[in-house]
Protein backbone atom coordinates (compact mmCIF):
# COMPACT_ATOMS: atom_id res chain seq x y z
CA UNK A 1 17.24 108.02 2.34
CA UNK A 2 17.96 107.54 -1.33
CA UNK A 3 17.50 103.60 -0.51
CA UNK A 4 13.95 103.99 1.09
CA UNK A 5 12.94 106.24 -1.86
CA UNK A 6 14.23 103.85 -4.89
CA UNK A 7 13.65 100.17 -3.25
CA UNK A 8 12.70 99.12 -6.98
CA UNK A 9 16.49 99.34 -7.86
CA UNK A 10 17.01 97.12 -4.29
CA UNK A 11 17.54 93.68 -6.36
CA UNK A 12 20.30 95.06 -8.83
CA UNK A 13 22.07 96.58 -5.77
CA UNK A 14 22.12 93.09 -4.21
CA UNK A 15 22.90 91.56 -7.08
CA UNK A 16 26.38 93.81 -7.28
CA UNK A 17 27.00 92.69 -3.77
CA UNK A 18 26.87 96.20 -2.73
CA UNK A 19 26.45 96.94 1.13
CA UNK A 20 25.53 100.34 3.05
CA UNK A 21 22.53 100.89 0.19
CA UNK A 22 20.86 103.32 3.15
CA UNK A 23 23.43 103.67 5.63
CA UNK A 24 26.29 105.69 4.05
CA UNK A 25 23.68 108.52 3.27
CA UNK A 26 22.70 108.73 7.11
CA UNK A 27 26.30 108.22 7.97
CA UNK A 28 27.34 110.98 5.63
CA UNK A 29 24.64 113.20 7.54
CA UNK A 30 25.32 112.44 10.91
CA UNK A 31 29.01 113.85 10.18
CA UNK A 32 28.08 116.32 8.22
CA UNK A 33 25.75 117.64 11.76
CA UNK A 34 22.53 117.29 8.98
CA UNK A 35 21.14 115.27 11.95
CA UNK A 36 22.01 114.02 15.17
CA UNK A 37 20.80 110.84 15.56
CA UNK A 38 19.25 108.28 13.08
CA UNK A 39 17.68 104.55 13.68
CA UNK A 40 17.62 101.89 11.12
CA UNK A 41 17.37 98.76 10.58
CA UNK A 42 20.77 96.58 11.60
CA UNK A 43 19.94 94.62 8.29
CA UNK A 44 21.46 97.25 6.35
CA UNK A 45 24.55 97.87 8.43
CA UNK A 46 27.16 96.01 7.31
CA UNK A 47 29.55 95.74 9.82
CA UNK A 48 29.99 92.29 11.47
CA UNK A 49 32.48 90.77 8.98
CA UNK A 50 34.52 94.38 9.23
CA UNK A 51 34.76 94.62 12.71
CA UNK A 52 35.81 90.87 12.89
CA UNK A 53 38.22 90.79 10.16
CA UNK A 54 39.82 94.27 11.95
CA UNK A 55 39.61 92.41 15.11
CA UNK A 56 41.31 89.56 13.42
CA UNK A 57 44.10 91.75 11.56
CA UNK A 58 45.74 92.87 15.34
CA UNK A 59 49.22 91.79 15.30
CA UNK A 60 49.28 91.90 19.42
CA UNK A 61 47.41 90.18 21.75
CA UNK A 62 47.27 92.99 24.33
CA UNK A 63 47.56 96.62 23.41
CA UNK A 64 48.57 99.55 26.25
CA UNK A 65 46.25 101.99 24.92
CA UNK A 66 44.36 102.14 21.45
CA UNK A 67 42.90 105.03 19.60
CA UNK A 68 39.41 104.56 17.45
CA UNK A 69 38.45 107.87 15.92
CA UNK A 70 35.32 108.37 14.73
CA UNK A 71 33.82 105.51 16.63
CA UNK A 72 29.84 105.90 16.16
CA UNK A 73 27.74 103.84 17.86
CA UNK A 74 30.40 101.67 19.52
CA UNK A 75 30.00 98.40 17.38
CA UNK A 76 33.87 98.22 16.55
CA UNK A 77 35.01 99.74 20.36
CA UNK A 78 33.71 96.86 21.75
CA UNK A 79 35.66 94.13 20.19
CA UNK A 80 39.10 96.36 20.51
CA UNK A 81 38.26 97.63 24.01
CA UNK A 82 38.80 93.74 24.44
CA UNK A 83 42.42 93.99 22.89
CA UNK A 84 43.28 96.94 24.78
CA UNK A 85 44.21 97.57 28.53
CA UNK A 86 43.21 101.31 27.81
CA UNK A 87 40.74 102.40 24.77
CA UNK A 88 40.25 106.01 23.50
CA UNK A 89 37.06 106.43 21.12
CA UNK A 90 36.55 109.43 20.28
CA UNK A 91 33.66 111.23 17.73
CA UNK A 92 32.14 114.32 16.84
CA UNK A 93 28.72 114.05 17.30
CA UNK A 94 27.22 113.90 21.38
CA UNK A 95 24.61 111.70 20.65
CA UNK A 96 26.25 108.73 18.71
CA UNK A 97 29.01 108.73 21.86
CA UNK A 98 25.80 108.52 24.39
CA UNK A 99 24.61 105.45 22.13
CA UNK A 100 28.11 104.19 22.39
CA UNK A 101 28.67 104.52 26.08
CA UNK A 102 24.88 102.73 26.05
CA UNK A 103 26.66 100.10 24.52
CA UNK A 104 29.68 99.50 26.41
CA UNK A 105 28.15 99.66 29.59
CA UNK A 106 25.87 96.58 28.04
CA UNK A 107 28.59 94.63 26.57
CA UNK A 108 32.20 95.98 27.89
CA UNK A 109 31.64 96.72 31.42
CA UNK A 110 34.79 95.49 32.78
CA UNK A 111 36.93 97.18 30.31
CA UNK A 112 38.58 100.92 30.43
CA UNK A 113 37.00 102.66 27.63
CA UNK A 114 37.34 106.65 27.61
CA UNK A 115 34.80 108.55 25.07
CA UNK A 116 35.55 111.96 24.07
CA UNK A 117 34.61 114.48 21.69
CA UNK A 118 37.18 114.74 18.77
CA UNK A 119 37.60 114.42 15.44
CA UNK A 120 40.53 112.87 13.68
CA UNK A 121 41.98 115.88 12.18
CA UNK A 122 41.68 117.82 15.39
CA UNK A 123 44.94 119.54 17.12
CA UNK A 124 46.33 116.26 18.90
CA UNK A 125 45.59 116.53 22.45
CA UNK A 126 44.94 112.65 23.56
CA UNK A 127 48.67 111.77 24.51
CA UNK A 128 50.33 108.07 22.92
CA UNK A 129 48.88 105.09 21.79
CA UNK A 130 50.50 101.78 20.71
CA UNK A 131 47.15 100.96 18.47
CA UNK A 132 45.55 103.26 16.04
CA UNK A 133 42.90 101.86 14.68
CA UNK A 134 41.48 104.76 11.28
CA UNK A 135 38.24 102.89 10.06
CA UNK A 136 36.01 104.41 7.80
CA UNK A 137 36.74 107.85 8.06
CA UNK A 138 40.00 109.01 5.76
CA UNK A 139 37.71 109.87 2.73
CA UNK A 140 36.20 112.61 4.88
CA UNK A 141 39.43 114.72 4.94
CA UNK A 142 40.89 116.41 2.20
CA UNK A 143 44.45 115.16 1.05
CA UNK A 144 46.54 117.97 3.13
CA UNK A 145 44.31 117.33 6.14
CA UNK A 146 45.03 113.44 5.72
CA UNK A 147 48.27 113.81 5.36
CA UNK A 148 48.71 116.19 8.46
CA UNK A 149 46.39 113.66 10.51
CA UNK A 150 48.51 110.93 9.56
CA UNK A 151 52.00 113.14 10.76
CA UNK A 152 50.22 113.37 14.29
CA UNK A 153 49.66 109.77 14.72
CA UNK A 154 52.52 108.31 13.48
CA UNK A 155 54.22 111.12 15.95
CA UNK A 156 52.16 109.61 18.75
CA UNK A 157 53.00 106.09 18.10
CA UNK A 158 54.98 104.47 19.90
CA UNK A 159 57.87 102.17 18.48
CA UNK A 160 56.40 99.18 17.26
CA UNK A 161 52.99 100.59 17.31
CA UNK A 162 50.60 99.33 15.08
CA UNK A 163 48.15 101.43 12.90
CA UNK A 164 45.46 99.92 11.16
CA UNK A 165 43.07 101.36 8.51
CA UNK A 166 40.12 99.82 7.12
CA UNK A 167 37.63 101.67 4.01
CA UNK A 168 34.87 101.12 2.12
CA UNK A 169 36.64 100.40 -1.58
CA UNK A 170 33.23 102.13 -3.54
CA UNK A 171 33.23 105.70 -5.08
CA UNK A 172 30.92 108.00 -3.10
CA UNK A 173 30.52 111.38 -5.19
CA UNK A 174 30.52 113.15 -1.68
CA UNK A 175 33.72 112.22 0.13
CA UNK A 176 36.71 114.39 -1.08
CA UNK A 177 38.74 111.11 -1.13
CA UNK A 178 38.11 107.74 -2.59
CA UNK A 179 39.49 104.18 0.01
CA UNK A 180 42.06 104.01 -2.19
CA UNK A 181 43.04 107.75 -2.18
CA UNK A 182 43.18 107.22 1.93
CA UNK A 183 45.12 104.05 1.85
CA UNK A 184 47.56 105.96 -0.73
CA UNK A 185 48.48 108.50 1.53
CA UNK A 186 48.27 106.30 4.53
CA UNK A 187 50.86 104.23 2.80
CA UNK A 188 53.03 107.37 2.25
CA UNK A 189 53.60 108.55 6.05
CA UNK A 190 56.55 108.60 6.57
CA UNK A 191 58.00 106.07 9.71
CA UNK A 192 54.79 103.13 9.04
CA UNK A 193 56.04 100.15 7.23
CA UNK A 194 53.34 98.32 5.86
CA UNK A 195 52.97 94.75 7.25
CA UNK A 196 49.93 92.99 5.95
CA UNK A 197 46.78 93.72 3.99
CA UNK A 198 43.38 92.58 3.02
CA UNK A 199 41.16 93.52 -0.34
CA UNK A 200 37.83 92.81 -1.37
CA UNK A 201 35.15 94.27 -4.10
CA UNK A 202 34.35 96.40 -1.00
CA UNK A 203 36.94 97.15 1.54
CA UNK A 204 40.41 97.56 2.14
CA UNK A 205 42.46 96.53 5.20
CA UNK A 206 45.75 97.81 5.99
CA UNK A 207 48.15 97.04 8.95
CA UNK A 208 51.13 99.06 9.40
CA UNK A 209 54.11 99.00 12.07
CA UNK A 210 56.09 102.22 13.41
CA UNK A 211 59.40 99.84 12.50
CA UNK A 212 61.84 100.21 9.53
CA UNK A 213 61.93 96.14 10.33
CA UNK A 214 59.40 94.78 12.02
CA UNK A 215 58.45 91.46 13.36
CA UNK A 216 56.09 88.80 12.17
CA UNK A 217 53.52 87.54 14.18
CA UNK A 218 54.77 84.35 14.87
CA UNK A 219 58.31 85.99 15.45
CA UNK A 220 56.55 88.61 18.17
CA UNK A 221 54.92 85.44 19.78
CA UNK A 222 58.04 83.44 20.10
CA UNK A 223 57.52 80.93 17.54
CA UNK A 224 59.90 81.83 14.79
C-alpha cells in the first residue's frame, strides 16, 4: 500500500491525527474485487472508538431486526448483533463474510446473525428492518444511486425506525462522494427526521427517525 511504500511521511500523518494511513487503500480494493482478501496489522484499523460511539448513538435498547450493509470483517456486527433480536449483514465480497461468520461464531454465538451477499445499492430483496445501520460505505455510490438506496430503506423502515450513518469526514480522490456529500443526501430522504449527530476532524455520525415527531430517548424510556 501507499503507507508501506512512503513510511518516511508516517510522523506528519500522525501528527494530523489522520487514521486508515494503509487501510482505506486495501479497503478501496477489496470493493473494488482488486483482491479478495488482505491481512494487516489491527494497529492501523481504526475502528474501536467508531464502532463504540455507533454502538453508543442507538436510540433503542432492543431492535427487531437491523440491517449492516457492507459489513467486512464483522468488527461492527458484533456489537449491534447485541442490540438486535435479528441482524442482517450483508457484503459483496465471499471471503470478508467467511472472516465475519469466523468472527461471530467466536464472539456472538448466541445471537441470530444472517450473512448474505449484497450490496447496498442492490434491488431490495431482504424484507423490513427497524435499524439501518449505513457505515462507511455512501461515498462508494454515485449521487443518483445514493439517493435511490436511500428511497429503498427508508421504504423498508418501519415507523419509528431508526437509520444511522457513520463516514470517514477526509477527501479520498477515489470515492465519487465525499462524508459530507453522503450525509447531504442522507439528510435529504424524504420521511427521516434527523434526531442527533456527532462530528469530529474525522467522522460524522448521524441518527435519523422514520417520524415527522419523534421521541427523545428519555421520552421512549419513560422518563420524560
Amino acid at each position: 500500500t501507499h503507507g508501506d511504500r512512503n513510511r518516511a511521511s508516517l510522523q506528519a500523518m500522525a501528527q494530523k491525527g489522520d487514521k486508515g494511513f494503509w487501510v482505506k487503500e486495501i479497503e478501496d480494493a477489496l470493493l473494488q474485487k482488486r483482491i479478495d482478501i488482505a491481512v494487516h496489522s489491527l494497529k492501523d484499523l481504526p475502528t474501536a472508538a467508531v464502532t463504540g460511539l455507533t454502538i453508543a448513538a442507538l436510540p433503542q435498547r432492543e431492535y427487531r431486526r437491523g440491517l449492516e450493509p457492507g459489513c467486512s470483517i464483522g468488527v461492527l456486527t458484533e456489537g449491534l448483533a447485541q442490540r438486535c433480536e435479528q441482524l442482517v449483514a450483508t457484503d459483496v465480497v465471499d471471503s470478508v463474510l467467511d472472516a465475519a461468520a469466523t468472527r461471530l461464531r467466536t464472539n456472538a454465538p448466541d445471537r441470530d446473525v444472517r450473512l448474505c451477499r449484497w450490496g447496498f445499492g442492490d434491488p431490495w430483496t431482504l424484507g423490513t428492518f427497524d435499524l439501518v445501520v449505513i457505515s462507511e460505505i455512501g461515498y462508494y455510490l454515485s449521487v443518483e444511486a445514493l439517493r435511490a438506496a436511500m428511497a429503498d430503506v427508508v421504504a423498508n423502515l418501519d415507523t419509528d425506525g431508526t437509520v444511522i450513518a457513520v463516514h470517514w469526514q477526509h477527501h479520498v480522490d477515489d470515492y465519487p462522494l465525499t462524508g459530507a456529500e453522503v450525509h447531504a443526501i442522507i439528510r435529504a430522504a424524504a420521511g427521516l427526521t434527523l434526531t442527533g449527530q456527532y462530528r469530529d476532524d474525522d467522522m460524522m455520525l448521524d441518527v435519523f427517525v422514520k417520524s415527522s415527531a419523534p421521541k427523545s430517548v428519555a421520552a421512549v424510556a419513560g422518563l420524560a
